[in-house]
Protein backbone atom coordinates (compact mmCIF):
# COMPACT_ATOMS: atom_id res chain seq x y z
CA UNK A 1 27.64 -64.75 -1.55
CA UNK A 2 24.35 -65.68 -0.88
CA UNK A 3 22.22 -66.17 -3.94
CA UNK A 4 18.43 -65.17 -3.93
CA UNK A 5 15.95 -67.66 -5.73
CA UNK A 6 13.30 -66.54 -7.81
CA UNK A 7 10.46 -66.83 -6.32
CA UNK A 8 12.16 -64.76 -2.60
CA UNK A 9 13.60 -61.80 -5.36
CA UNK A 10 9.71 -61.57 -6.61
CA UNK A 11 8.10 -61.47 -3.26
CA UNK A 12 10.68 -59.06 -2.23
CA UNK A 13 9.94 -56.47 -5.17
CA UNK A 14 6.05 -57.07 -4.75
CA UNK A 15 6.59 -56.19 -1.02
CA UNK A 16 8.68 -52.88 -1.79
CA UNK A 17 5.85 -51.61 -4.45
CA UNK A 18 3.44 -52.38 -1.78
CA UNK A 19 5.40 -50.57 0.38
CA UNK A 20 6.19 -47.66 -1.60
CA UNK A 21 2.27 -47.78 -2.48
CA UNK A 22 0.94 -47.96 0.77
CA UNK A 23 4.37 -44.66 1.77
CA UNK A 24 2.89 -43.06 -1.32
CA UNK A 25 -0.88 -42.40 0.06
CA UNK A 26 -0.37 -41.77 3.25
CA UNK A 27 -0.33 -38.40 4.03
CA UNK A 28 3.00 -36.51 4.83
CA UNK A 29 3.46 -34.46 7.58
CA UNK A 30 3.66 -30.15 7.06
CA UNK A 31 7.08 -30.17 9.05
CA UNK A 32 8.29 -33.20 6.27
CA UNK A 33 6.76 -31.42 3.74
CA UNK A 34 8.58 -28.10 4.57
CA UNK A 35 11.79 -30.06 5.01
CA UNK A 36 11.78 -32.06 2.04
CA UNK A 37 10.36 -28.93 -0.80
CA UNK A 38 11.48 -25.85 0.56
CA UNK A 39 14.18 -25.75 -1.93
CA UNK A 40 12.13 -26.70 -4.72
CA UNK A 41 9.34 -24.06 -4.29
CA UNK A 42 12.37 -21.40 -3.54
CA UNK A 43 14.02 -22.42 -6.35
CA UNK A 44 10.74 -22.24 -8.55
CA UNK A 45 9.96 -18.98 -7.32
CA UNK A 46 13.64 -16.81 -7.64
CA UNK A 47 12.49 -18.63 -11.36
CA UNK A 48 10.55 -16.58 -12.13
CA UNK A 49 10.71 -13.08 -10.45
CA UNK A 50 14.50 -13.25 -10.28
CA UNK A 51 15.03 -11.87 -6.43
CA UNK A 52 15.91 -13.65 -3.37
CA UNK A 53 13.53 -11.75 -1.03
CA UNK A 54 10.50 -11.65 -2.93
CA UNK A 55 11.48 -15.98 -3.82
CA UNK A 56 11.60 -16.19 0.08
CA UNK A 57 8.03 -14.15 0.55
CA UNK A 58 6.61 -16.17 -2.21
CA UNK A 59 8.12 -19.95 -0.57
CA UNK A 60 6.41 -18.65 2.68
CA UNK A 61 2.83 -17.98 1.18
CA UNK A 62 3.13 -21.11 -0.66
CA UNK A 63 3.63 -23.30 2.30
CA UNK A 64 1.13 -21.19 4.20
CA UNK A 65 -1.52 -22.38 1.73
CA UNK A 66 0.06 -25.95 1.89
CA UNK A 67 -0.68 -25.76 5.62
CA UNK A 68 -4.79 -24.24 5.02
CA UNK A 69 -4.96 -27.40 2.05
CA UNK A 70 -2.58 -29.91 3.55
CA UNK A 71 -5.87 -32.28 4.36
CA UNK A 72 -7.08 -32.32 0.44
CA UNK A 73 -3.73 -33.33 -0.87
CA UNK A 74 -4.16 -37.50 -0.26
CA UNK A 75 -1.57 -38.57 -2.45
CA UNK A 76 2.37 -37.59 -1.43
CA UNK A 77 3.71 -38.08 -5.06
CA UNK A 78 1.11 -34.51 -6.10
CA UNK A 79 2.29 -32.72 -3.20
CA UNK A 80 5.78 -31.96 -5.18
CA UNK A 81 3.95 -30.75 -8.30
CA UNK A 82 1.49 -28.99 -6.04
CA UNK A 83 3.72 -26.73 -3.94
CA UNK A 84 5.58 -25.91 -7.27
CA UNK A 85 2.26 -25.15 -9.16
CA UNK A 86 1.11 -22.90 -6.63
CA UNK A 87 4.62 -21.06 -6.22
CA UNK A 88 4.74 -20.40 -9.89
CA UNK A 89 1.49 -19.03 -9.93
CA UNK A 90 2.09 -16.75 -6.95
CA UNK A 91 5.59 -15.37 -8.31
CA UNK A 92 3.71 -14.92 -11.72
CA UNK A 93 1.24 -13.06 -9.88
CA UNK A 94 3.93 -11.18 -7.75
CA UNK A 95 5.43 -10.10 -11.57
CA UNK A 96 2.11 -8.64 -12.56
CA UNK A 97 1.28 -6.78 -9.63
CA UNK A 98 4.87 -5.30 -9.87
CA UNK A 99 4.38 -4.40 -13.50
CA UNK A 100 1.57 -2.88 -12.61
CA UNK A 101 2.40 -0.82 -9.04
CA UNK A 102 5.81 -0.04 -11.80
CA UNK A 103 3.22 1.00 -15.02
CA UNK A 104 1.34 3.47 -12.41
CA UNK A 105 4.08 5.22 -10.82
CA UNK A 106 5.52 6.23 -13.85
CA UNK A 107 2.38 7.47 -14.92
CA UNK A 108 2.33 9.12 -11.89
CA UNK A 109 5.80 10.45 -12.77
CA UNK A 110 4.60 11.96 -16.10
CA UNK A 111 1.95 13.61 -15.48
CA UNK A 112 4.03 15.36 -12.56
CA UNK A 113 6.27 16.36 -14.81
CA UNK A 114 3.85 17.46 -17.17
CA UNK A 115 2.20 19.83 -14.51
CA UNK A 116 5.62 20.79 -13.11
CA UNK A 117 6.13 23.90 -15.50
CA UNK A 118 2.03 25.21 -14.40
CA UNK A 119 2.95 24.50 -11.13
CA UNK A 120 5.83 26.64 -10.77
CA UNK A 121 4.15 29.10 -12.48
CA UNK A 122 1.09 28.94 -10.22
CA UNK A 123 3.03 28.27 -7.20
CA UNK A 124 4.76 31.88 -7.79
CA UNK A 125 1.50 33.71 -8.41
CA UNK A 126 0.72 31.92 -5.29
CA UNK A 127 2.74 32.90 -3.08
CA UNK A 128 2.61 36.45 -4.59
CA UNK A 129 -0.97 36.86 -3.49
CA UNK A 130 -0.27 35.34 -0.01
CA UNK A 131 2.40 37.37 0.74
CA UNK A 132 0.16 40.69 -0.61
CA UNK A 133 -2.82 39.16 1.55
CA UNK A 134 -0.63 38.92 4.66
CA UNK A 135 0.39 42.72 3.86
CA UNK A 136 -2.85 43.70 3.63
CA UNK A 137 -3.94 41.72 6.62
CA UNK A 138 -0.85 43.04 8.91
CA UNK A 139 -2.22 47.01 8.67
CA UNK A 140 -5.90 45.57 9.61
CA UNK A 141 -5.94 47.37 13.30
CA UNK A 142 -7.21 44.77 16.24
CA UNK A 143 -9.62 42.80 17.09
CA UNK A 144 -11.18 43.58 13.88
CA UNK A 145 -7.65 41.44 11.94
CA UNK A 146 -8.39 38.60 14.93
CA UNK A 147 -11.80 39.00 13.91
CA UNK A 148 -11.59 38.42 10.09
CA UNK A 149 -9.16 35.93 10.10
CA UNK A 150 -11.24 33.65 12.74
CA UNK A 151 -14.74 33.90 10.81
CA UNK A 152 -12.70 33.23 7.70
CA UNK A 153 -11.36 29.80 8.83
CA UNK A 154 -15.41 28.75 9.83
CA UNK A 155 -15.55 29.75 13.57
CA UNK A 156 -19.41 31.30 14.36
CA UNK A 157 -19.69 34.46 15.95
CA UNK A 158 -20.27 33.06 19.10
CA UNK A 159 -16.89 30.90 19.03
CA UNK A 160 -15.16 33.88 17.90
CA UNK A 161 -16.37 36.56 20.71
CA UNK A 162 -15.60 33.63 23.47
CA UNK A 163 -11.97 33.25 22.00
CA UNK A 164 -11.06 36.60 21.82
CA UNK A 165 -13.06 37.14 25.07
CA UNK A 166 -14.96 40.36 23.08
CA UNK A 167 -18.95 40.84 22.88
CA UNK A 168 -21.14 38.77 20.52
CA UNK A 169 -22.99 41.05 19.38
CA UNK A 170 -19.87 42.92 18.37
CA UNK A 171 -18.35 40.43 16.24
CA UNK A 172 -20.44 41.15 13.26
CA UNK A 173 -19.56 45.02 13.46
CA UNK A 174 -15.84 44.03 13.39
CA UNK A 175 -15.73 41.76 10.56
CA UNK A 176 -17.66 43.91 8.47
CA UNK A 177 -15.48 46.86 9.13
CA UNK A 178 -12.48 44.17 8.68
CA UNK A 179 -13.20 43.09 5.27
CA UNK A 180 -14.13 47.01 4.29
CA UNK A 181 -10.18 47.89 5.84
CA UNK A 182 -8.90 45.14 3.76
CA UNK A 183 -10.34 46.03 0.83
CA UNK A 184 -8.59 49.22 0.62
CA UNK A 185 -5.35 47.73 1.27
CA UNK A 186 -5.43 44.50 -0.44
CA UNK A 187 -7.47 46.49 -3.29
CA UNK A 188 -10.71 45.14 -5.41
CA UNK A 189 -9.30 41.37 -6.51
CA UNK A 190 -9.55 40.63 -2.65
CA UNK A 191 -13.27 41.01 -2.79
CA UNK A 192 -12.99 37.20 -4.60
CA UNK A 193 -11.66 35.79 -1.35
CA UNK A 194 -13.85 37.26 0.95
């Protein structure tokens, strides 16, 4: 075996921490950089929010901001730390946002539930009075029902007469005489509505 002298084993050392020096500032590559850390930041991430798609989402916006920042990282032996930094950070903030979106929809839930008994309530009376309107409505002769029902929903006289291909002039005769024919059947509460 060939037997290294002291002075060739110390110029061999100083030439490898030269070497790893000169490796260690020169800057690395994105494609290395994904290569070499993907499993670290993944592995950082599913850390912390516990799920393998939201790890993966979180590795991907890492090394997306690796890629916008790549040129201010000069020195290789940060990137590591880096890329793990700025995945734990993201997953944290992945975990608050989720508490959060979580914290309102179950506020959300509550007060549903809260107004569920009103609603049902006021959903019934509801669709009592629609169902009396649409009574009332139905024995309205025509145009004068056509009539109502159009200037009730915003349409001008004008619009109205050219739909229902009837005089202008007419229109306000007919939905006068419709709200006075609804009256009686619908009875004095309809007066509100109209």
């Amino acid at each position: 075996m060939l037997k290294m002298g002291k002075v060739t084993e110390t110029l061999v050392d100083s030439m490898s921490e030269q070497l790893a020096a000169v490796k260690a500032t020169e800057n690395i590559g994105f494609e290395e950089a994904f290569t070499l850390h993907h499993r670290t930041v993944f592995r950082a991430a599913r850390s912390v929010v516990y799920d393998t798609g939201l790890a993966e989402d979180i590795t991907q916006e890492t090394f997306i901001r690796l890629y916008q920042h790549i040129d201010s990282i000069k020195d290789q032996e940060m990137l590591r730390p880096w890329l793990i930094r700025v995945a734990l950070n993201l997953a944290k903030n992945t975990v608050r946002g989720n508490i959060r979106a979580n914290t309102r929809d179950e506020n959300y839930v509550k007060e549903t539930m809260a107004n569920a008994v009103v609603s049902v309530e006021a959903e019934f009376e509801e669709k009592t009075g629609i169902s009396e309107i649409n009574r009332a409505l139905c024995r309205i002769r025509e145009p004068l029902r056509s009539c109502l029902v159009l200037k009730q929903q915003g349409l001008s006289y004008k619009e109205i007469a050219e739909s229902l291909s009837l005089n202008e002039t007419s229109i306000g005769t007919y939905v006068a005489r419709a709200r006075q024919e609804f009256l009686r059947f619908y009875g004095k509460t309809g007066k509100e509505n109209l």
